[in-house]
Every structure is written in structure tokens, then in C-alpha cells.
C-alpha atoms as a PDB file:
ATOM      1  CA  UNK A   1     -22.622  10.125  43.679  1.00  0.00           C
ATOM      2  CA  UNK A   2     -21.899  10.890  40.013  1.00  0.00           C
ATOM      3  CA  UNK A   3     -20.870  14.130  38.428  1.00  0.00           C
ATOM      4  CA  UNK A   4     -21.970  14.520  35.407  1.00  0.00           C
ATOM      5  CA  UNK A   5     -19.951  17.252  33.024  1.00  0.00           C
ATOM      6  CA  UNK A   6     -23.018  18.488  30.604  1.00  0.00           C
ATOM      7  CA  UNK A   7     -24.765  19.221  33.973  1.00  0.00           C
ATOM      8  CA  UNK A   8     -22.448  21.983  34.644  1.00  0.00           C
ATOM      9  CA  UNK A   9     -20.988  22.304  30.376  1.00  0.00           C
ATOM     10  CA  UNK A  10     -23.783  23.055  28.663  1.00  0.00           C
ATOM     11  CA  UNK A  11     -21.858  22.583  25.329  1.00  0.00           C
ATOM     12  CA  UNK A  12     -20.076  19.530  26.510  1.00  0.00           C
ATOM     13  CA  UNK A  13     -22.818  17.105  24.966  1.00  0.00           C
ATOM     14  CA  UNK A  14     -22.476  18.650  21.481  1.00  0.00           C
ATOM     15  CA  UNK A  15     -18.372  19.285  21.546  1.00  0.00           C
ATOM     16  CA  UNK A  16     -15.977  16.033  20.429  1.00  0.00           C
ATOM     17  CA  UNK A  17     -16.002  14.388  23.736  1.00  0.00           C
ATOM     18  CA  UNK A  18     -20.064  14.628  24.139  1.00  0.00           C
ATOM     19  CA  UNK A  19     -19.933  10.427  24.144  1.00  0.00           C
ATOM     20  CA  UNK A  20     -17.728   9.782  26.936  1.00  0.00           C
ATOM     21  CA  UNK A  21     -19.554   8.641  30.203  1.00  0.00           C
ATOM     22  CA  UNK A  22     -16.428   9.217  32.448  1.00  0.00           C
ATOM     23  CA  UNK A  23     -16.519  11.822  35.356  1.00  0.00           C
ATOM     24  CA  UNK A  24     -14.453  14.887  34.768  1.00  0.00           C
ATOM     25  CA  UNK A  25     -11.383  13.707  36.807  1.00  0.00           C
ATOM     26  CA  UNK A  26     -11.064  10.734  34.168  1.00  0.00           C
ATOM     27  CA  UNK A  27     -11.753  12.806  31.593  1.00  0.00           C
ATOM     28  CA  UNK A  28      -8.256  15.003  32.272  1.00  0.00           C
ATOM     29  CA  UNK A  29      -6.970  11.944  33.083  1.00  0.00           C
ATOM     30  CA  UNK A  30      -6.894  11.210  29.771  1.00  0.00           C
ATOM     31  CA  UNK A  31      -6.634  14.490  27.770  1.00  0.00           C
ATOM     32  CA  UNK A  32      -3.968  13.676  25.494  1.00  0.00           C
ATOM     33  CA  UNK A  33      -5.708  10.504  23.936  1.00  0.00           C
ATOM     34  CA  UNK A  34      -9.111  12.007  23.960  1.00  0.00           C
ATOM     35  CA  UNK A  35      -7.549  15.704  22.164  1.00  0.00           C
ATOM     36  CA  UNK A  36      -5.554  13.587  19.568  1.00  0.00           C
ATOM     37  CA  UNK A  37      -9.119  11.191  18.958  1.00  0.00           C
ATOM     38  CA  UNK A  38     -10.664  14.225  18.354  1.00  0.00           C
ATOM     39  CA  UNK A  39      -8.365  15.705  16.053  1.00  0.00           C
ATOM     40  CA  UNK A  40      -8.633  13.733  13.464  1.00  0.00           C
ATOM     41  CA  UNK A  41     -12.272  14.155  12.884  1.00  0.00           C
ATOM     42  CA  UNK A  42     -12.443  17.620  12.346  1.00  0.00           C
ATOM     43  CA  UNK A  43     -13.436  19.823   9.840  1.00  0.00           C
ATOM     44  CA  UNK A  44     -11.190  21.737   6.940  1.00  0.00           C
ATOM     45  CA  UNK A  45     -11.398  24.770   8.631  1.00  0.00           C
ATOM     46  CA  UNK A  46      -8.135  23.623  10.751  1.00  0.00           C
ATOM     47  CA  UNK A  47      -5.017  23.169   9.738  1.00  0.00           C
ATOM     48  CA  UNK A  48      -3.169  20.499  11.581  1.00  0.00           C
ATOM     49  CA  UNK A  49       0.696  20.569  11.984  1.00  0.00           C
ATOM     50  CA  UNK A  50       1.671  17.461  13.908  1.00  0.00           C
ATOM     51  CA  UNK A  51      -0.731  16.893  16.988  1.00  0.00           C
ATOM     52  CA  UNK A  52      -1.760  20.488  16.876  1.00  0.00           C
ATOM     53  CA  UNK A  53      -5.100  21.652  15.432  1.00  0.00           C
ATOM     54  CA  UNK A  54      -5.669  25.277  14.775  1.00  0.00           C
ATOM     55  CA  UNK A  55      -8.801  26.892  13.203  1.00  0.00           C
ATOM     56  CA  UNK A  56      -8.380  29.240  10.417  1.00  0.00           C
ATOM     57  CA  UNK A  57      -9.891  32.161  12.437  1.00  0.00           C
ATOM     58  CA  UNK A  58      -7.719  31.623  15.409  1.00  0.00           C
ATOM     59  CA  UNK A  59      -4.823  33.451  16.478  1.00  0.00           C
ATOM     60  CA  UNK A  60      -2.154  32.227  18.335  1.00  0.00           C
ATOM     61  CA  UNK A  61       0.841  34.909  19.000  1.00  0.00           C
ATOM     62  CA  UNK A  62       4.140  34.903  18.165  1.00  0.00           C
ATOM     63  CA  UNK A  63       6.088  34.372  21.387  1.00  0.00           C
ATOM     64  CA  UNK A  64       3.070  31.647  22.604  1.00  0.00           C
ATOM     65  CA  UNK A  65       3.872  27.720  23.158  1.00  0.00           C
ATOM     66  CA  UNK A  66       1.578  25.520  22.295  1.00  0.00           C
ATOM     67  CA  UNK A  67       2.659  21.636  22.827  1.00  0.00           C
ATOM     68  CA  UNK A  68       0.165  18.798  21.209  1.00  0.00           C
ATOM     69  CA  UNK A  69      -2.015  17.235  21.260  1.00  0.00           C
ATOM     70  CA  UNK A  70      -4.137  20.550  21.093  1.00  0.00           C
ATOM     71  CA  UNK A  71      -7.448  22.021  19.315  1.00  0.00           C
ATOM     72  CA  UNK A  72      -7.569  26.014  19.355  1.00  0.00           C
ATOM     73  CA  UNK A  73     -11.158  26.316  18.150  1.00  0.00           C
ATOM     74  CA  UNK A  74     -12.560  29.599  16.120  1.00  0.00           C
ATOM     75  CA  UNK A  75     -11.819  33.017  17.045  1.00  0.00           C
ATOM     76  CA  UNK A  76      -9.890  31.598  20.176  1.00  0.00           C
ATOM     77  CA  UNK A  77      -7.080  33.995  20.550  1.00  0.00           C
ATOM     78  CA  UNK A  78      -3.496  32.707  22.485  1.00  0.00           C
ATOM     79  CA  UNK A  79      -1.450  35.843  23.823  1.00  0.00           C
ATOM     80  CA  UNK A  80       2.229  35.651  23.956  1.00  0.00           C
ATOM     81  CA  UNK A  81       3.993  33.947  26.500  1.00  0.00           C
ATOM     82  CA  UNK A  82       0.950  31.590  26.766  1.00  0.00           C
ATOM     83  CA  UNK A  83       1.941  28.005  27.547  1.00  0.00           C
ATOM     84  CA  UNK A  84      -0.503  25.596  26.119  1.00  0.00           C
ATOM     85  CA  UNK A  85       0.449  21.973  27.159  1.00  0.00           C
ATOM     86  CA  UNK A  86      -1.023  18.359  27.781  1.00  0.00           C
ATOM     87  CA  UNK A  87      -4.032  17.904  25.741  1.00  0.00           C
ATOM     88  CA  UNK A  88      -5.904  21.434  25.667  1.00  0.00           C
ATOM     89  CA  UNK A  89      -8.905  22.250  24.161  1.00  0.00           C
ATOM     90  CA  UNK A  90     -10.071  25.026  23.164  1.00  0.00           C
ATOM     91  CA  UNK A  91     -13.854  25.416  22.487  1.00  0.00           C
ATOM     92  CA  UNK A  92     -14.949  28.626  20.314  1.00  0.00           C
ATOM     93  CA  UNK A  93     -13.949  32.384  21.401  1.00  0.00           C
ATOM     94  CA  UNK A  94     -11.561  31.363  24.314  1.00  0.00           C
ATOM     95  CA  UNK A  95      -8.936  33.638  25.399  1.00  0.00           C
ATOM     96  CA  UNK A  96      -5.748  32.413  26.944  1.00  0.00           C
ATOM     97  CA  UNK A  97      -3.930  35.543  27.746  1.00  0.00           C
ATOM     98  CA  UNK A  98       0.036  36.745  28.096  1.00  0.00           C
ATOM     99  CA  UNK A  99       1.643  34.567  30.398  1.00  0.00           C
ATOM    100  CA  UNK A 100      -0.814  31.805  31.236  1.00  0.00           C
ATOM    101  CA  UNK A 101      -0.405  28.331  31.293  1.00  0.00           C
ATOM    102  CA  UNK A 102      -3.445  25.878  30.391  1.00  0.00           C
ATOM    103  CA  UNK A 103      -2.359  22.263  31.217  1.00  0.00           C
ATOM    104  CA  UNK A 104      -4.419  19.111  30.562  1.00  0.00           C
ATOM    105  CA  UNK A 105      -8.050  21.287  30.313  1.00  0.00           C
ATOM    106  CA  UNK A 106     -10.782  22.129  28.325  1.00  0.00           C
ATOM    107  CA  UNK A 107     -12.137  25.245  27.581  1.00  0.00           C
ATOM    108  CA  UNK A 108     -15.534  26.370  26.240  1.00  0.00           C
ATOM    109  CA  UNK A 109     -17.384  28.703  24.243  1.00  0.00           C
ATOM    110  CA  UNK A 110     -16.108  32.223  25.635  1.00  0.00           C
ATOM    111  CA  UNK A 111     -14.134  31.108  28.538  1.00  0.00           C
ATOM    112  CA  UNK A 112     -10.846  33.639  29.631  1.00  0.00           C
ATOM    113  CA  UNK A 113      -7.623  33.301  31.203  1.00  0.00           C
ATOM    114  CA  UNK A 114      -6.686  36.700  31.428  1.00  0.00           C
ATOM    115  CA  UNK A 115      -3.209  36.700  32.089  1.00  0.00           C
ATOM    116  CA  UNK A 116      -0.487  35.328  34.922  1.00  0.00           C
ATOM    117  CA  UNK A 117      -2.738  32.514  35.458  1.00  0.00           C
ATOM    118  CA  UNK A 118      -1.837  28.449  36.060  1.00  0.00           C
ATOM    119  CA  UNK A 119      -5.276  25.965  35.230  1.00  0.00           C
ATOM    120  CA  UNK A 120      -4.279  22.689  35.451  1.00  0.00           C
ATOM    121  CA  UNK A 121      -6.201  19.387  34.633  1.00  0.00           C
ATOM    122  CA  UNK A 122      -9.571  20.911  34.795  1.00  0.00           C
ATOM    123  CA  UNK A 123     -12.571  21.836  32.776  1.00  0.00           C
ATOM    124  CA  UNK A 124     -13.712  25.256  32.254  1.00  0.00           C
ATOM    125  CA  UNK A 125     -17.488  26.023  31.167  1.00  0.00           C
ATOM    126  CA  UNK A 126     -18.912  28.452  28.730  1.00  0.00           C
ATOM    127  CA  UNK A 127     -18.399  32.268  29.617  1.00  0.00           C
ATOM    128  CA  UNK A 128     -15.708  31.324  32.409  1.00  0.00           C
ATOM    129  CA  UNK A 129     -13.459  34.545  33.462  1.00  0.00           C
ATOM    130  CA  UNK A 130     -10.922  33.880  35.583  1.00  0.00           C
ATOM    131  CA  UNK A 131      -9.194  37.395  36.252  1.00  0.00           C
ATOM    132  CA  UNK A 132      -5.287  38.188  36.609  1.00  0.00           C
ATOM    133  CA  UNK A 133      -3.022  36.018  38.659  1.00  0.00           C
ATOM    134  CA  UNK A 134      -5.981  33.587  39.634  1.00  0.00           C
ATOM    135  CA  UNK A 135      -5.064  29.732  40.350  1.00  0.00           C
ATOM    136  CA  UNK A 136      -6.421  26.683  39.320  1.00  0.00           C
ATOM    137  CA  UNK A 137      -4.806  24.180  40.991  1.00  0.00           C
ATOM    138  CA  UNK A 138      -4.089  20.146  40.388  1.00  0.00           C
ATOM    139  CA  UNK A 139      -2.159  18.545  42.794  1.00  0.00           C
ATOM    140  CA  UNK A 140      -1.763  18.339  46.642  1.00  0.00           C
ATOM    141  CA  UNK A 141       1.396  19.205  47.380  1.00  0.00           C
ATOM    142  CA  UNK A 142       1.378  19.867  50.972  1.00  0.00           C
ATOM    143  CA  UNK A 143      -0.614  16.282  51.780  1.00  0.00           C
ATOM    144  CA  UNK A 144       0.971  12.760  52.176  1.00  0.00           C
ATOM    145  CA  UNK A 145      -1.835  11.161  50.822  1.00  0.00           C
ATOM    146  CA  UNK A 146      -1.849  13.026  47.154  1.00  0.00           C
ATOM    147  CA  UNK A 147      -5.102  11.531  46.522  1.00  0.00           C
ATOM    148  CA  UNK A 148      -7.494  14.335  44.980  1.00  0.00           C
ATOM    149  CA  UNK A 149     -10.841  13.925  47.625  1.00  0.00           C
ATOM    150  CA  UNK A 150     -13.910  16.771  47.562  1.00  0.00           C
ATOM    151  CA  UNK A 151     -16.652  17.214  49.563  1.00  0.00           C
ATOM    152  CA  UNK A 152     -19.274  17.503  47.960  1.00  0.00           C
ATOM    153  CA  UNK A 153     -23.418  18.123  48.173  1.00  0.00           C
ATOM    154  CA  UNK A 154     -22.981  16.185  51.815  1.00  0.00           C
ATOM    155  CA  UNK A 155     -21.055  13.431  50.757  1.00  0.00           C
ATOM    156  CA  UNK A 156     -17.413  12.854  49.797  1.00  0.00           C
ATOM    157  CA  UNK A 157     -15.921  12.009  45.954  1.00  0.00           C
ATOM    158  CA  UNK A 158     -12.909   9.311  46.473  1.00  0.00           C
ATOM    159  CA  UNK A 159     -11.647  10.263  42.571  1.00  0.00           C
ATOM    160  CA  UNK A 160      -8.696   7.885  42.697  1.00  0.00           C
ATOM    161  CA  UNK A 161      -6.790  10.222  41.066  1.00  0.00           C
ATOM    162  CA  UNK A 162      -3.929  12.653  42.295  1.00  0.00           C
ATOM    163  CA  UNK A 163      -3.833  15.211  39.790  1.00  0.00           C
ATOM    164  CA  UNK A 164      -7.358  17.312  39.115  1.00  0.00           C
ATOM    165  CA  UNK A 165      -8.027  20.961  39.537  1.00  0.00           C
ATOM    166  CA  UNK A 166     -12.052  21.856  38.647  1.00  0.00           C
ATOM    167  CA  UNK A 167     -14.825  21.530  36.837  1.00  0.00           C
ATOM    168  CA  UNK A 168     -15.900  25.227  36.625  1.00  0.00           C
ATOM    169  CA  UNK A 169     -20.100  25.458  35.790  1.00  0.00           C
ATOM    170  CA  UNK A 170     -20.856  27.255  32.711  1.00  0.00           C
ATOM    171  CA  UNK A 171     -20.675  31.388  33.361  1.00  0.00           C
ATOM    172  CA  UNK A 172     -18.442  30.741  36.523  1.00  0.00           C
ATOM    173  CA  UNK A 173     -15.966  33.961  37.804  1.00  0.00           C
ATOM    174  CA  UNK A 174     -13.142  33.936  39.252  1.00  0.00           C
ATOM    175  CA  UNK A 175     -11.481  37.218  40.746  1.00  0.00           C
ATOM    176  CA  UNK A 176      -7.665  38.421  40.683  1.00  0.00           C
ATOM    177  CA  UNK A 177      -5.695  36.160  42.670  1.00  0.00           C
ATOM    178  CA  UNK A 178      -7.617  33.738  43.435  1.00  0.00           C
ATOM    179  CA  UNK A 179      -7.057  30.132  44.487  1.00  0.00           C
ATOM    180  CA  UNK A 180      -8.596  26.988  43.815  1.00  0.00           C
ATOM    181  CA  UNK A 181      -7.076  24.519  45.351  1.00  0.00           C
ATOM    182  CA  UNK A 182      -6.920  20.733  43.879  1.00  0.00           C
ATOM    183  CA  UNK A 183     -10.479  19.319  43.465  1.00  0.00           C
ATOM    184  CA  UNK A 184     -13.360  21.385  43.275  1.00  0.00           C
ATOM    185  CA  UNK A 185     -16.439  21.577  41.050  1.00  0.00           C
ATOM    186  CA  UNK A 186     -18.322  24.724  41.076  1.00  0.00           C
ATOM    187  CA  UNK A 187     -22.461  25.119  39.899  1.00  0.00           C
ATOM    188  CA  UNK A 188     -22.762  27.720  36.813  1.00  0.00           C
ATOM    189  CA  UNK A 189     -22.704  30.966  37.471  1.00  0.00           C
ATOM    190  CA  UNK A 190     -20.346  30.659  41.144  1.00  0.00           C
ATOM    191  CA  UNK A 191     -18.401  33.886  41.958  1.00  0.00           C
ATOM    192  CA  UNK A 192     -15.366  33.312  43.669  1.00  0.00           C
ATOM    193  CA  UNK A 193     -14.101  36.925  45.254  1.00  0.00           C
ATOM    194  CA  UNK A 194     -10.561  38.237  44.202  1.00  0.00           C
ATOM    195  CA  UNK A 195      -7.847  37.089  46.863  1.00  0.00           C
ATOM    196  CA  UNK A 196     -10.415  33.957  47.666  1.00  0.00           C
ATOM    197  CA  UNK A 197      -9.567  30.346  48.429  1.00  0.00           C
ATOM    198  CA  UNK A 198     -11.936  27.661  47.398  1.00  0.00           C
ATOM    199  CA  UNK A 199     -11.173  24.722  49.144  1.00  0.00           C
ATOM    200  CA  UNK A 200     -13.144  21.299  48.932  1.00  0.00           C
ATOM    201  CA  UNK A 201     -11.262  18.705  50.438  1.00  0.00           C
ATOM    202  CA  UNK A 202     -12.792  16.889  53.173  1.00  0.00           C
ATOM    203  CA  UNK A 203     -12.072  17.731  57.200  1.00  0.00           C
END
């Protein structure tokens, strides 16, 4: 079985990584290199200090931490305390609020962290809202075997890797205090209830 991102990411086929054939779990994988590719093919309206890209209509708090390679796209807004870290990208309109911490993920068009959140090594669609102290998250802590398995559509995904949270479909939500645990891919539009656990490792 293949997973294929612009099946769930509408804008994934048009955004800077629209040419890689890789399912999501490389894709994270690889963040850094595929952020800092990206980077250096965009337009004027960033300004680039380092491995960090920021548009021109983007604000990014005083107080937030944003470590490269990153891409804060237009009118993406980054609270204070926000901890931005391991190749991030951020689409158009995103909102990483106070106190969040986006590792290794995309983001796109519209998607929110809304505050005391963790999303780690996933990829969030268009018009994602995940709501106050929700988790996404990346590794299996509590297993021997750390490798990241989900059952999925019948069948089971061997992805070979140990660290990958989600692939979130476009217009996914995600209620207050939440958790996702490590390795899950949701359709667009899922609801996931506040105080939920989404769990799609095999049993």
C-alpha cells in the first residue's frame, strides 16, 4: 500500500516539495535537507538570515525560537514561547501559538497550533486546528521495538522508521488535549474529540 501526501494535502502538489515521490514518513525523515532545498528558491518576499526564511508579512514574536532550516510563509503568525525546530514549514496563514513546539513538520494553508501543544515529525493539511494542550506524537517510547507500524485501510504500513507522528488530511480537528500517538494518518476533514486518543498501531 502507498500513501500518497497530495491525496490527503491538497496544496502539497503545488508547495516546494510537490516533486518528491516519497511517503510522508520519508518525507520528515528528511525535513532539514528538503526545508534548506527549498529555501533557496524562493521568492524576494523573504528575507533569509542563515537557514531561516521569513516572509515579509509574517510575524514571528519576540520571546519565540525558531531554529533552521525553516520557511514561515505569508501572514503565518509565531506566538511567543513558540519553539520552531528541525526543518518546519510553514505554508500560508499558519498559526503556531504561545508555547507550542513544531518539530520536523509541515504546515499548510490555515493550519493552527493553538497553544501548549507538541507536533512532532508530521504533516499537517490545509485548515488543520488542533486545540489547546493537544499531542502529536513521534516516537514510541513505551515499546521495545521503536519501529513506527499503523494499521491501516485493512492492512499494515512497516515505515522503517522510528520517529513519525501524522499525516493530518486537509480540514482535520483536533480537540483540547488530545493525543495522537506515533503513526497515524487521518482522511480530510477527521474530528478527533477533546481528551481523545488516536491510536493506529497494529494489535
Amino acid at each position: 500500500m502507498t500513501v500518497e501526501i497530495a491525496a490527503f494535502v491538497a496544496r502539497w502538489a503545488a508547495s516546494p516539495f510537490g516533486a518528491l515521490v516519497a511517503a510522508p514518513w520519508d518525507v520528515t525523515q528528511h525535513a532539514e535537507a528538503h526545508v534548506a532545498a527549498a529555501i533557496a528558491c524562493l521568492s524576494t518576499d523573504y528575507v533569509v538570515n542563515g537557514d531561516v526564511a521569513l516572509h515579509r508579512s509574517a510575524t514571528v514574536e519576540a520571546g519565540a525560537v525558531v531554529k533552521g532550516p525553516a520557511i514561515i510563509g505569508p501572514l503565518c503568525f509565531v506566538a511567543a514561547g513558540a519553539y520552531l525546530r528541525g526543518g518546519v514549514f510553514l505554508d500560508e496563514a499558519c498559526i503556531v501559538g504561545p508555547n507550542a513546539e513544531l518539530k520536523t513538520s509541515f504546515m499548510f494553508k490555515g493550519a493552527k497550533l493553538a497553544h501548549l501543544n507538541f507536533v512532532g515529525d508530521s504533516i499537517l493539511g490545509a485548515g488543520v486546528n488542533i486545540e489547546a494542550g493537544a499531542i502529536v506524537a513521534n516516537y514510541r517510547n513505551e515499546l521495545e521495538d521503536k519501529a513506527i507500524r499503523i494499521a491501516w485501510r485493512g492492512g499494515v504500513l512497516e515505515t522503517g522508521v522510528e520517529k513519525f507522528g501524522a499525516l493530518l488530511g486537509d480540514e482535520t480537528r483536533v480537540g483540547a488535549n488530545a493525543v495522537i500517538s506515533p503513526g497515524a494518518i487521518l482522511e480530510r476533514t477527521a474530528r478527533v474529540g477533546r481528551l481523545a486518543l488516536v491510536d493506529q498501531y497494529p494489535h
